[in-house]
C-alpha atoms as a PDB file:
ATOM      1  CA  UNK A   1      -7.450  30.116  88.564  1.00  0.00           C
ATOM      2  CA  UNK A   2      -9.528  33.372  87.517  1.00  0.00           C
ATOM      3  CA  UNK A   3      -7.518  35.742  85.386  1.00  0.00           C
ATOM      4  CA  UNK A   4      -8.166  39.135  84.549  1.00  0.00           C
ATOM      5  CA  UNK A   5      -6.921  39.140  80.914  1.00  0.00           C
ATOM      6  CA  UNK A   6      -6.311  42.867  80.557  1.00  0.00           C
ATOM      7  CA  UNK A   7      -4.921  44.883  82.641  1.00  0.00           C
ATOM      8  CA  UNK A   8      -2.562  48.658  82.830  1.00  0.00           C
ATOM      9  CA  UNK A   9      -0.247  49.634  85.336  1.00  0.00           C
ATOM     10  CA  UNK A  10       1.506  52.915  85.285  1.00  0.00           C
ATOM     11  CA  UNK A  11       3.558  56.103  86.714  1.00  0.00           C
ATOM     12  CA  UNK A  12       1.572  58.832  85.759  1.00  0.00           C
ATOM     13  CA  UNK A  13       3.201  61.491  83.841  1.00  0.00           C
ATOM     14  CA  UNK A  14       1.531  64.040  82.065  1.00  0.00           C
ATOM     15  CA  UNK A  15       3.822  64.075  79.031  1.00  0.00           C
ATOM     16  CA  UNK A  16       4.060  60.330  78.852  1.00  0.00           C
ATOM     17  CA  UNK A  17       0.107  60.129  78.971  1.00  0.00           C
ATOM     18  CA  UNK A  18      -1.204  62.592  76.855  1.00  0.00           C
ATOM     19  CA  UNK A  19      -4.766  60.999  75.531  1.00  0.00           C
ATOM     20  CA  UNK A  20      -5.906  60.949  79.417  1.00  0.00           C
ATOM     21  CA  UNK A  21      -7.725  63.799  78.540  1.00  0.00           C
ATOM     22  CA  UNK A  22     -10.342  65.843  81.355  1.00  0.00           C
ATOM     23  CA  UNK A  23     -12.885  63.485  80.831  1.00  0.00           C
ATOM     24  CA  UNK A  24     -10.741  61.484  82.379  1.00  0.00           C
ATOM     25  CA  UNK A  25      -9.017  62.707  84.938  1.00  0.00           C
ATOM     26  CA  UNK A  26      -9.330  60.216  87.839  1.00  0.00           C
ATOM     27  CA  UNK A  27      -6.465  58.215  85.915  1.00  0.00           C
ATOM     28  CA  UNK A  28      -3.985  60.979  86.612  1.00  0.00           C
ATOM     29  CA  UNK A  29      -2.155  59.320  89.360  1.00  0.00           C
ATOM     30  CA  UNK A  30       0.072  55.758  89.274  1.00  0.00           C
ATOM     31  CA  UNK A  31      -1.628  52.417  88.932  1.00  0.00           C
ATOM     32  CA  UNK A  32       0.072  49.767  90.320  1.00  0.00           C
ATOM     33  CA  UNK A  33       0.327  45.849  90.668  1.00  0.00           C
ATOM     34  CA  UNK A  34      -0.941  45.934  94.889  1.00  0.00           C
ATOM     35  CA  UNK A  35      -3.739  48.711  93.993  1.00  0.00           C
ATOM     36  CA  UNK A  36      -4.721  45.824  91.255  1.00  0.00           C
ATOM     37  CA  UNK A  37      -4.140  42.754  93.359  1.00  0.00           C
ATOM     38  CA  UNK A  38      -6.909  44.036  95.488  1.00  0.00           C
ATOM     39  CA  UNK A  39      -9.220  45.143  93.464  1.00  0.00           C
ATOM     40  CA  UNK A  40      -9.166  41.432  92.334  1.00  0.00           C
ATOM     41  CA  UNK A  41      -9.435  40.287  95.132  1.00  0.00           C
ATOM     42  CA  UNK A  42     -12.357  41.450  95.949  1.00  0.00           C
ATOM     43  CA  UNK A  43     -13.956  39.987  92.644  1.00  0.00           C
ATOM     44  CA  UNK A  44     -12.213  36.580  93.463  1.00  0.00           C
ATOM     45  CA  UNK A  45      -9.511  36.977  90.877  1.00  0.00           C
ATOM     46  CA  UNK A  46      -5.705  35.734  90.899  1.00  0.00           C
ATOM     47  CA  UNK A  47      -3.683  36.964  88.638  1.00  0.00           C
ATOM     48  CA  UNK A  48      -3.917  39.536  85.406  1.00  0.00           C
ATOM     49  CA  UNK A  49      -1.875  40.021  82.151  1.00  0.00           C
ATOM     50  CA  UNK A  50      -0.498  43.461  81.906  1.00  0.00           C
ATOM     51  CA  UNK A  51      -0.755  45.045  78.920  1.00  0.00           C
ATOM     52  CA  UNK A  52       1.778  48.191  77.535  1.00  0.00           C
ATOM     53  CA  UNK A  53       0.283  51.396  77.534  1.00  0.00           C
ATOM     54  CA  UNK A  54       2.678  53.627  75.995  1.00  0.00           C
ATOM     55  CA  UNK A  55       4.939  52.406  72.850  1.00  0.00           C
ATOM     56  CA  UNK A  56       8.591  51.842  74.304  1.00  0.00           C
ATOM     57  CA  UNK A  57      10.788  49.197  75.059  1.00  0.00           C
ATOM     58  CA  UNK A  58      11.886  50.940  78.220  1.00  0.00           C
ATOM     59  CA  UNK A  59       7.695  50.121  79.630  1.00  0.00           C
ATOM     60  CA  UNK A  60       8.075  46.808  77.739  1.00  0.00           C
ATOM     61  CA  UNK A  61      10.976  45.799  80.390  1.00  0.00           C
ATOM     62  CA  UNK A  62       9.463  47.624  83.383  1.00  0.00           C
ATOM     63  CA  UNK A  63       6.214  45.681  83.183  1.00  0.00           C
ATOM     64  CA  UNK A  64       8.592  42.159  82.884  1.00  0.00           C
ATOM     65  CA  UNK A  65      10.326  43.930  86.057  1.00  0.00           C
ATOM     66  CA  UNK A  66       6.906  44.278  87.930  1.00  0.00           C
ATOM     67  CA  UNK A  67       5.818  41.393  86.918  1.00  0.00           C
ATOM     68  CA  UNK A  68       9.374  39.642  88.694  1.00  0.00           C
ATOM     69  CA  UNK A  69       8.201  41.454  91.947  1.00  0.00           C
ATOM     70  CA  UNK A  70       4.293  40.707  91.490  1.00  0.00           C
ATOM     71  CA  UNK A  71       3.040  37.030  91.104  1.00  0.00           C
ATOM     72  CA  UNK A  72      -0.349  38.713  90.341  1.00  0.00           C
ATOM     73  CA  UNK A  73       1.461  39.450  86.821  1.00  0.00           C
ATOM     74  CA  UNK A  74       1.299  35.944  85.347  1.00  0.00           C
ATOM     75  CA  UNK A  75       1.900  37.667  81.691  1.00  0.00           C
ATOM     76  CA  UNK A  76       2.835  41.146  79.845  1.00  0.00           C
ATOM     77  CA  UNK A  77       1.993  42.268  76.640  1.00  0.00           C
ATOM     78  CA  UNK A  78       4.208  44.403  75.768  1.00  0.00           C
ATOM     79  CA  UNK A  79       5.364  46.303  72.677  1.00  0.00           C
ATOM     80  CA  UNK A  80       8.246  46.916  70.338  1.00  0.00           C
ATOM     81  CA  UNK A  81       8.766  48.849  67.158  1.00  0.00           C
ATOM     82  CA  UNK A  82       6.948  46.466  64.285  1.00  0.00           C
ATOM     83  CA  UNK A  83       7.929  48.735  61.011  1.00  0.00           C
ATOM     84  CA  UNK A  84      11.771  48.890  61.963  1.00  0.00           C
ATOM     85  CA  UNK A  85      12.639  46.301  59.267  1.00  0.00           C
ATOM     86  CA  UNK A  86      13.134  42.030  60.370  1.00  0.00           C
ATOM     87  CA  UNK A  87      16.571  42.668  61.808  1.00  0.00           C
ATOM     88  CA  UNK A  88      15.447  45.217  64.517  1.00  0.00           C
ATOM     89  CA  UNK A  89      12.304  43.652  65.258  1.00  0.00           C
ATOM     90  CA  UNK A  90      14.635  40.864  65.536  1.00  0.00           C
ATOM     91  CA  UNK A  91      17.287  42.216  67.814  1.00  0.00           C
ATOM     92  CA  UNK A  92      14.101  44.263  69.528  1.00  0.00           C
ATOM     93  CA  UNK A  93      12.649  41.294  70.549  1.00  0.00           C
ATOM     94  CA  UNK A  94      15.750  39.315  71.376  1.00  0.00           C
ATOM     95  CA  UNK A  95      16.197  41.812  74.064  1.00  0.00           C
ATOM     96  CA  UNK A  96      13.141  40.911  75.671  1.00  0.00           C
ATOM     97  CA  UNK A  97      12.082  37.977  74.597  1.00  0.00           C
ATOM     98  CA  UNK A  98      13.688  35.480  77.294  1.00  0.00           C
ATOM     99  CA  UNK A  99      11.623  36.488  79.878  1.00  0.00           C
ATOM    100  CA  UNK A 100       9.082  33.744  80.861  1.00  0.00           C
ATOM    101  CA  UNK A 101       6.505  36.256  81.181  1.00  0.00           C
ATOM    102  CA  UNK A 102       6.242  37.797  78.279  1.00  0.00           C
ATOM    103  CA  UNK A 103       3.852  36.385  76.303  1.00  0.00           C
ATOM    104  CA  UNK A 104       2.437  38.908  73.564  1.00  0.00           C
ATOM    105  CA  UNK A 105       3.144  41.803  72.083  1.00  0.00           C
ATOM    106  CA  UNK A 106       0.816  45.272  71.194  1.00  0.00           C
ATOM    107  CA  UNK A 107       0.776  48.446  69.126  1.00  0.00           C
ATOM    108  CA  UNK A 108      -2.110  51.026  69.778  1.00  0.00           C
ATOM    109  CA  UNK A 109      -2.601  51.009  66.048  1.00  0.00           C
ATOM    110  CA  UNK A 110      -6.489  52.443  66.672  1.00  0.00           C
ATOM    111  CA  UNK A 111      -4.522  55.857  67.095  1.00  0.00           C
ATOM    112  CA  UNK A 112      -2.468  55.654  64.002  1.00  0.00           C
ATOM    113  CA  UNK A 113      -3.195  58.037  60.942  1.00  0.00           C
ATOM    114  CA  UNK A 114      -3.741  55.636  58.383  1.00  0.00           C
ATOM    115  CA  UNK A 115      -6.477  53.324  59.191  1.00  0.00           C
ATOM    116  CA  UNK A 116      -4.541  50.222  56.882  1.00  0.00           C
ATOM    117  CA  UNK A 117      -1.799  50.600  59.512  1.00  0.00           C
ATOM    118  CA  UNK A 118      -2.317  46.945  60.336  1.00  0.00           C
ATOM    119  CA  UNK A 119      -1.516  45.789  57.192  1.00  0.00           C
ATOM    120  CA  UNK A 120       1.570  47.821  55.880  1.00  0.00           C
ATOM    121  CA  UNK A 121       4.374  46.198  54.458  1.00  0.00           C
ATOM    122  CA  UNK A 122       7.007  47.333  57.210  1.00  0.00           C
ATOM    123  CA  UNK A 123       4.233  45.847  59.715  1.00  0.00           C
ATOM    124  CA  UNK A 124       3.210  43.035  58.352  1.00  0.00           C
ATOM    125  CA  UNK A 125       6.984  42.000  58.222  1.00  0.00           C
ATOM    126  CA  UNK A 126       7.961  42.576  61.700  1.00  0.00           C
ATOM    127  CA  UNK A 127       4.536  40.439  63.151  1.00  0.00           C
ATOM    128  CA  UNK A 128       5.688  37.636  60.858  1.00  0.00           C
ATOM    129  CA  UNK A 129       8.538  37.467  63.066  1.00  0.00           C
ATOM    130  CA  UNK A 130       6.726  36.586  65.931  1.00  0.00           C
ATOM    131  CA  UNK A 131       6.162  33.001  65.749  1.00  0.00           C
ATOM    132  CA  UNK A 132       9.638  32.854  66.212  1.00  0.00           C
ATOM    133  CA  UNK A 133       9.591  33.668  69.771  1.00  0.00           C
ATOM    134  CA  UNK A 134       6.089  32.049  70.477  1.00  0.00           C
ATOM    135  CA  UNK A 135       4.254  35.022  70.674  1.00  0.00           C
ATOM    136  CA  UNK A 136       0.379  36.608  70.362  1.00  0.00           C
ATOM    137  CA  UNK A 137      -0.212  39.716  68.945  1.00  0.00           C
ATOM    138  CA  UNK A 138      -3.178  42.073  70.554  1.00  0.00           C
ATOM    139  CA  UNK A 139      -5.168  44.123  68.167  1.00  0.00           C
ATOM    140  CA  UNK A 140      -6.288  47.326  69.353  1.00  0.00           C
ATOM    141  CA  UNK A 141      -8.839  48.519  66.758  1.00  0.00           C
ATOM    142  CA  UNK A 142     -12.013  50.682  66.422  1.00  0.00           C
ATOM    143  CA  UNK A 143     -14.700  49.434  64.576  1.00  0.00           C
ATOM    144  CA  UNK A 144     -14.206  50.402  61.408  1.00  0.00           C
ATOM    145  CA  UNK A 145     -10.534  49.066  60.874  1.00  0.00           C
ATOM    146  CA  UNK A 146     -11.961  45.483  61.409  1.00  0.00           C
ATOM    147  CA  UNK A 147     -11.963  44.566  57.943  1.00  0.00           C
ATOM    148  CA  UNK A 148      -8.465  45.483  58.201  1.00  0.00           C
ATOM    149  CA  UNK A 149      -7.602  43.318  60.915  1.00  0.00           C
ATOM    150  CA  UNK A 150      -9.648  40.543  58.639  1.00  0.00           C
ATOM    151  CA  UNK A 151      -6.797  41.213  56.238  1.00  0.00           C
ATOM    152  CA  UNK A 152      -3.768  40.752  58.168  1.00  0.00           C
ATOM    153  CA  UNK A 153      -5.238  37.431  60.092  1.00  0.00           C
ATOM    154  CA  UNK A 154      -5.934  36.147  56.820  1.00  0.00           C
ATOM    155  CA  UNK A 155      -2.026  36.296  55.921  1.00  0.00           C
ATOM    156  CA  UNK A 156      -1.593  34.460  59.218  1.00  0.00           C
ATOM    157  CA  UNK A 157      -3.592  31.558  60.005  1.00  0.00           C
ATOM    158  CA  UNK A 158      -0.589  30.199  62.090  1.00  0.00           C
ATOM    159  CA  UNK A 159      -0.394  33.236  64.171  1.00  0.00           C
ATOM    160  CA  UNK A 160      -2.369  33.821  67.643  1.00  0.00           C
ATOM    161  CA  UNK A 161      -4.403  36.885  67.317  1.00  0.00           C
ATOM    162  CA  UNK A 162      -6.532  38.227  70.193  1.00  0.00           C
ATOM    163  CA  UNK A 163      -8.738  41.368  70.013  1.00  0.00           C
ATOM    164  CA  UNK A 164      -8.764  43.970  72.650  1.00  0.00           C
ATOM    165  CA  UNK A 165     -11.961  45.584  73.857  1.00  0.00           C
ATOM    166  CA  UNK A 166     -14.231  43.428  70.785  1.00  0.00           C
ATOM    167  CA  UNK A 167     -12.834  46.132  68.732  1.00  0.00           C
ATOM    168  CA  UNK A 168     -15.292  48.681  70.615  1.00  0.00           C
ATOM    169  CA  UNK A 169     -18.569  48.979  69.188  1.00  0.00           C
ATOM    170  CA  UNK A 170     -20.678  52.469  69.813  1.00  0.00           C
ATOM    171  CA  UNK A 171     -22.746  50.868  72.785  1.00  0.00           C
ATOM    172  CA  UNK A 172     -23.355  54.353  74.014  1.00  0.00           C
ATOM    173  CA  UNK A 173     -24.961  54.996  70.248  1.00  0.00           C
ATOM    174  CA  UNK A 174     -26.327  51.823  70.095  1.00  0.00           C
ATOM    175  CA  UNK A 175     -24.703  50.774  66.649  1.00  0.00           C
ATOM    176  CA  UNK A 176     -24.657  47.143  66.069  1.00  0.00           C
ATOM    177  CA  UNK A 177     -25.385  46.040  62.663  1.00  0.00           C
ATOM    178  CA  UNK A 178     -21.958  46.549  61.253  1.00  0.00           C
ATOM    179  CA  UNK A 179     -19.713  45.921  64.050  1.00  0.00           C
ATOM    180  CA  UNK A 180     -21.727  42.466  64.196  1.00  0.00           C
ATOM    181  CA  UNK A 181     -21.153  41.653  60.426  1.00  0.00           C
ATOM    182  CA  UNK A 182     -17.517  42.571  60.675  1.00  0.00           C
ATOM    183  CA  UNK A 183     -16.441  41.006  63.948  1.00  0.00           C
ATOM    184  CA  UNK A 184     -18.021  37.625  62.723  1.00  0.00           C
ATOM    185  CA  UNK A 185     -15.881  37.877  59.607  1.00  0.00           C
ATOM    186  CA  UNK A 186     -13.136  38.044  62.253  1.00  0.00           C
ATOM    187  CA  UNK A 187     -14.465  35.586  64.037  1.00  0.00           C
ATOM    188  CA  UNK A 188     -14.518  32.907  61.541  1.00  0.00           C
ATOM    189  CA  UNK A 189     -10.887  32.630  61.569  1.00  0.00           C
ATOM    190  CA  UNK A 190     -10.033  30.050  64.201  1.00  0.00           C
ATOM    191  CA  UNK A 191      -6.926  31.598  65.607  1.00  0.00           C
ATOM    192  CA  UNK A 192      -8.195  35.004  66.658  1.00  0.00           C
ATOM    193  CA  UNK A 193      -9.715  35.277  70.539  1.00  0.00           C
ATOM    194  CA  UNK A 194     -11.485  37.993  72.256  1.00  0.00           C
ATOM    195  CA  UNK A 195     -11.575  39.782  75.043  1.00  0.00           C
ATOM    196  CA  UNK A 196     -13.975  40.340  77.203  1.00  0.00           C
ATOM    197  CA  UNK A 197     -13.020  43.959  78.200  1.00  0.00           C
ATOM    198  CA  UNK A 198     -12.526  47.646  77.857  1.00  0.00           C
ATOM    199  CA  UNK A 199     -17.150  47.548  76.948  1.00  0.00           C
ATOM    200  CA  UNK A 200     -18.593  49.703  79.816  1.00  0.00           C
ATOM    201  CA  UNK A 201     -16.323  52.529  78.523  1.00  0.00           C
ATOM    202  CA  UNK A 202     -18.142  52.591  75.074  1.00  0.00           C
ATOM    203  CA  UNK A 203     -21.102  52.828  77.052  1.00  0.00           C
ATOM    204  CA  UNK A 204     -22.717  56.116  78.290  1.00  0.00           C
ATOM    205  CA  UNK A 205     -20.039  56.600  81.628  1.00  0.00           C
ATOM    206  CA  UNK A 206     -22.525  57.816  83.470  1.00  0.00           C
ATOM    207  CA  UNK A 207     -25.858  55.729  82.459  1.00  0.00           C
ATOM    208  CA  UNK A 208     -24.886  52.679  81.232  1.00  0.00           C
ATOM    209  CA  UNK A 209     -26.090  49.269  82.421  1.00  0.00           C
ATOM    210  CA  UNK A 210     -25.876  45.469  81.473  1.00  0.00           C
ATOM    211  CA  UNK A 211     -28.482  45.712  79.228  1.00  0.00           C
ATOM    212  CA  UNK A 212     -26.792  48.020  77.013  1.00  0.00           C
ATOM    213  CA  UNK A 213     -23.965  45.569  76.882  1.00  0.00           C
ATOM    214  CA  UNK A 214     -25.797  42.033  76.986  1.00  0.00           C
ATOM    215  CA  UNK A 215     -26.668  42.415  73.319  1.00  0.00           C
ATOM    216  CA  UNK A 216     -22.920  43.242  71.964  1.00  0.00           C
ATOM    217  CA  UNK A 217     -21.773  39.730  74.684  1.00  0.00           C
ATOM    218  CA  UNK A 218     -24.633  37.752  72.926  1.00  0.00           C
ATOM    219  CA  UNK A 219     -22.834  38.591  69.272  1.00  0.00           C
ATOM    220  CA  UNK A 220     -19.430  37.581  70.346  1.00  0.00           C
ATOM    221  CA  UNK A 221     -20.796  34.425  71.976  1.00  0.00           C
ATOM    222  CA  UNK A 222     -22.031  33.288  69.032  1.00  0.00           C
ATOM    223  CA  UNK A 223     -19.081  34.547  66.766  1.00  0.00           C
ATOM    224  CA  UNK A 224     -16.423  33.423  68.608  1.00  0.00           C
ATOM    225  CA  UNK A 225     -17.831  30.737  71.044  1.00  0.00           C
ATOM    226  CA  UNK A 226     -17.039  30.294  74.390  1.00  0.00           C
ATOM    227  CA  UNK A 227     -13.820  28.742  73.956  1.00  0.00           C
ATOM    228  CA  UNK A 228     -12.206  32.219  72.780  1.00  0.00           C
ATOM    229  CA  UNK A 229     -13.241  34.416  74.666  1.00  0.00           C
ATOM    230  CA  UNK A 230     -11.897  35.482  78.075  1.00  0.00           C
ATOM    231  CA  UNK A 231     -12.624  38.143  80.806  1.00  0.00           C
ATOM    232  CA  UNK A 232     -10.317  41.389  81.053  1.00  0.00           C
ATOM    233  CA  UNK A 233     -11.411  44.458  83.187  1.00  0.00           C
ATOM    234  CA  UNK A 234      -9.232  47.188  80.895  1.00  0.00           C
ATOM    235  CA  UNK A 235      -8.529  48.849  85.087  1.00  0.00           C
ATOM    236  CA  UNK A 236      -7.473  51.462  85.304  1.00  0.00           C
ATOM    237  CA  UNK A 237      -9.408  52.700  82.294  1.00  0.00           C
ATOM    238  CA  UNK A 238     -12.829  51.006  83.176  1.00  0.00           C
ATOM    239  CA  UNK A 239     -12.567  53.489  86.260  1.00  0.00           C
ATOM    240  CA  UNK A 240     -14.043  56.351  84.082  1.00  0.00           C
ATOM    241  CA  UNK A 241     -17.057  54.058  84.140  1.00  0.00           C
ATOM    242  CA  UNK A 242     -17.412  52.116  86.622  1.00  0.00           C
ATOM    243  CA  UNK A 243     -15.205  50.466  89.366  1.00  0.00           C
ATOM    244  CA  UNK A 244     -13.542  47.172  89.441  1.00  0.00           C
ATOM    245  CA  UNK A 245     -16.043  45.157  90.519  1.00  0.00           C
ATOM    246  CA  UNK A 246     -18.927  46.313  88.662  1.00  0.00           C
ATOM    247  CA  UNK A 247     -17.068  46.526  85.720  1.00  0.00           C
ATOM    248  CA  UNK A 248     -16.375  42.518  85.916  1.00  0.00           C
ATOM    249  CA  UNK A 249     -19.431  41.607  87.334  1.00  0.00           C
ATOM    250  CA  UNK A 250     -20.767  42.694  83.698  1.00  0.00           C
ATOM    251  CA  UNK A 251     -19.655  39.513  82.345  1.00  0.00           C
ATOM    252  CA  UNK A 252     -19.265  37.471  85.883  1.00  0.00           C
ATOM    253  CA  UNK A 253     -23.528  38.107  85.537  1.00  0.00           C
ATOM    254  CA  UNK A 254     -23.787  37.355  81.958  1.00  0.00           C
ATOM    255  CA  UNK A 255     -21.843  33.540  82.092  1.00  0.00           C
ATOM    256  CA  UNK A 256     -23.362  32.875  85.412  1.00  0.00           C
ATOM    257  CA  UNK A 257     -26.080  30.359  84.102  1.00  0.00           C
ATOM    258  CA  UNK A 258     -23.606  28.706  82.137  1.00  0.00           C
ATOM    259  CA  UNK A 259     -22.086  25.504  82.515  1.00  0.00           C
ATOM    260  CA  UNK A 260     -19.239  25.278  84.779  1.00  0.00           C
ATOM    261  CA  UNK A 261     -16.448  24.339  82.423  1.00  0.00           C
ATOM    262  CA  UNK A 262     -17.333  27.000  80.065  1.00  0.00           C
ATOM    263  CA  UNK A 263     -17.293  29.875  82.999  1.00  0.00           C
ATOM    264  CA  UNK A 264     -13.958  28.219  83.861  1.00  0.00           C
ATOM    265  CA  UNK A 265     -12.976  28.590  80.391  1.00  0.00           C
ATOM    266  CA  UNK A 266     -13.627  32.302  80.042  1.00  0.00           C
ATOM    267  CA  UNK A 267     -12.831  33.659  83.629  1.00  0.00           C
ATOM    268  CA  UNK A 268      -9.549  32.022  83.097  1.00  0.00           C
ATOM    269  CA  UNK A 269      -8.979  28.615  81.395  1.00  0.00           C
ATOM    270  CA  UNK A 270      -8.824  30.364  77.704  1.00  0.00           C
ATOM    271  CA  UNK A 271      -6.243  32.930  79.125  1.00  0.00           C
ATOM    272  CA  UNK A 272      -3.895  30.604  80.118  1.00  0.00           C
ATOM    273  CA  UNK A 273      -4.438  28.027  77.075  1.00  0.00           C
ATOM    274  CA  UNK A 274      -4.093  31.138  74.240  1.00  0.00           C
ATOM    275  CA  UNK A 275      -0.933  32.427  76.083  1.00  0.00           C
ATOM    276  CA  UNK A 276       0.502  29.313  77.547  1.00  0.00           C
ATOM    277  CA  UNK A 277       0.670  30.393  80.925  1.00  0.00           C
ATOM    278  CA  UNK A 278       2.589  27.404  82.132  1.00  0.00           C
ATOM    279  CA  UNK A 279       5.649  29.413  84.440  1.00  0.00           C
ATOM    280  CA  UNK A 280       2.993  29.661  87.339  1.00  0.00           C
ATOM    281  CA  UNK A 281       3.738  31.190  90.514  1.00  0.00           C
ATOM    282  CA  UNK A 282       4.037  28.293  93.398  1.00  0.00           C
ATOM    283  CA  UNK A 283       2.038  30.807  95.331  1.00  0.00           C
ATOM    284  CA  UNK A 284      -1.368  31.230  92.551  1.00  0.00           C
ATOM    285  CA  UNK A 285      -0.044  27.250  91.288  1.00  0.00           C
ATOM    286  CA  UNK A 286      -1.668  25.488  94.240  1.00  0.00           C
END
């Protein structure tokens, strides 16, 4: 089974989405799980994890909803409040929790004020609570809080950690040198994956191509190894970029002269090992 590992759906509304900005207005309009089902389709893809967009509960429980009506959704990251103190994270995540398919959880902590958000008391207190309920947490980082996220793995070498977007380097500026040193200090701990996603919009929009990217793939190869990494599109986002397809065929090109089981691995096999993606539709199961 091929899954996209990151993926949005929403209801546009302006108020609700205020960082989609001019530059990109072609997301201005709802994205939802048939629109994506199709677009995988056409790359020969089954099923995607959806990831929150906007910090509620209330999207937390309508992405578990689509994800009852969709058997494309075989997971949802979702998100709650982390700094509310261990009994409301608690009772936050009780709440949700049950549902087979949610399988991680997300804050958009690249956005916060204080680049240390990741590793404030209140914060670091509600993620320890999350091996309680068996789940990942995503961090959503720019480069320079990865010595940060270095930090707060190192506090939890039990806890699955996967990084959205590998932390998005300035492809469009061509800046490597530190991103590399920092993501392999990442890297080194065991229990943190990658994903594969969200790279052809820190490329020029409108001039990028593989090349620009290959160099950034061939660092997280060798930091992180083919065994953590996996494939994610970041649609509807990429679409400022590039479409669907050309946005995965980015990395569908790069692993094609790999072996078999390690393309299996990262189109797919990693997804469902990291998040244990064992409540399978009958329908994607066969």
């Amino acid at each position: 089974m091929r899954i996209d590992a990151h993926q949005h759906c929403w209801k546009y509304d302006a108020g609700e989405y205020e960082w989609i900005d001019d530059s990109m207005r072609v997301l201005r309009r709802d994205f939802l799980p048939a629109e994506a089902a199709r677009e995988m389709a056409g790359v020969g893809f089954d099923a995607c994890v959806a990831v929150q967009a906007r910090q509620t509960l209330e999207e937390t429980r309508w992405l578990l909803a689509l994800a009852d009506a969709n058997p494309s959704i075989v997971g949802v990251v979702g998100w709650i409040d982390l700094q509310a103190g261990a009994e409301r994270v608690l009772a936050q995540l009780e709440s949700v929790a049950r549902h087979p398919r949610l399988v991680g959880l997300r804050h958009i902590a690249q956005s916060e004020p204080d680049d240390r958000f990741l590793v404030r008391p209140q914060v670091v207190e509600g993620i320890g609570v999350l091996a309680e309920f068996g789940l990942a947490f995503d961090i959503l980082i720019y480069r320079r809080h990865l010595p940060v996220a270095a930090d707060l793995v190192e506090r939890f070498p039990q806890q699955p950690f996967v990084l959205d977007h590998l932390a998005k380097p300035d492809i469009r500026g061509a800046e490597i040198d530190e991103w590399e040193r920092d993501i392999r200090r990442l890297a080194a701990h065991s229990n943190v994956f990658a994903k594969l996603s969200g790279l052809v919009t820190e490329a020029d929009w409108k001039g990028w191509t593989p090349a620009d990217i290959r160099p950034y793939l061939d660092v997280a190869f060798d930091a992180f190894g083919w065994e953590r990494l996996m494939i994610g599109s970041d649609w509807p986002v990429c679409t400022v970029a590039a479409d669907y397809a050309r946005t995965m065929r980015v990395v569908l090109d790069y692993v094609s002269s790999r072996p078999s089981h390690e393309q299996d691995a990262i189109l797919g096999g990693n997804a469902h090992r990291f998040w244990n993606l064992t409540t399978m539709p009958a329908k994607l199961s066969q």
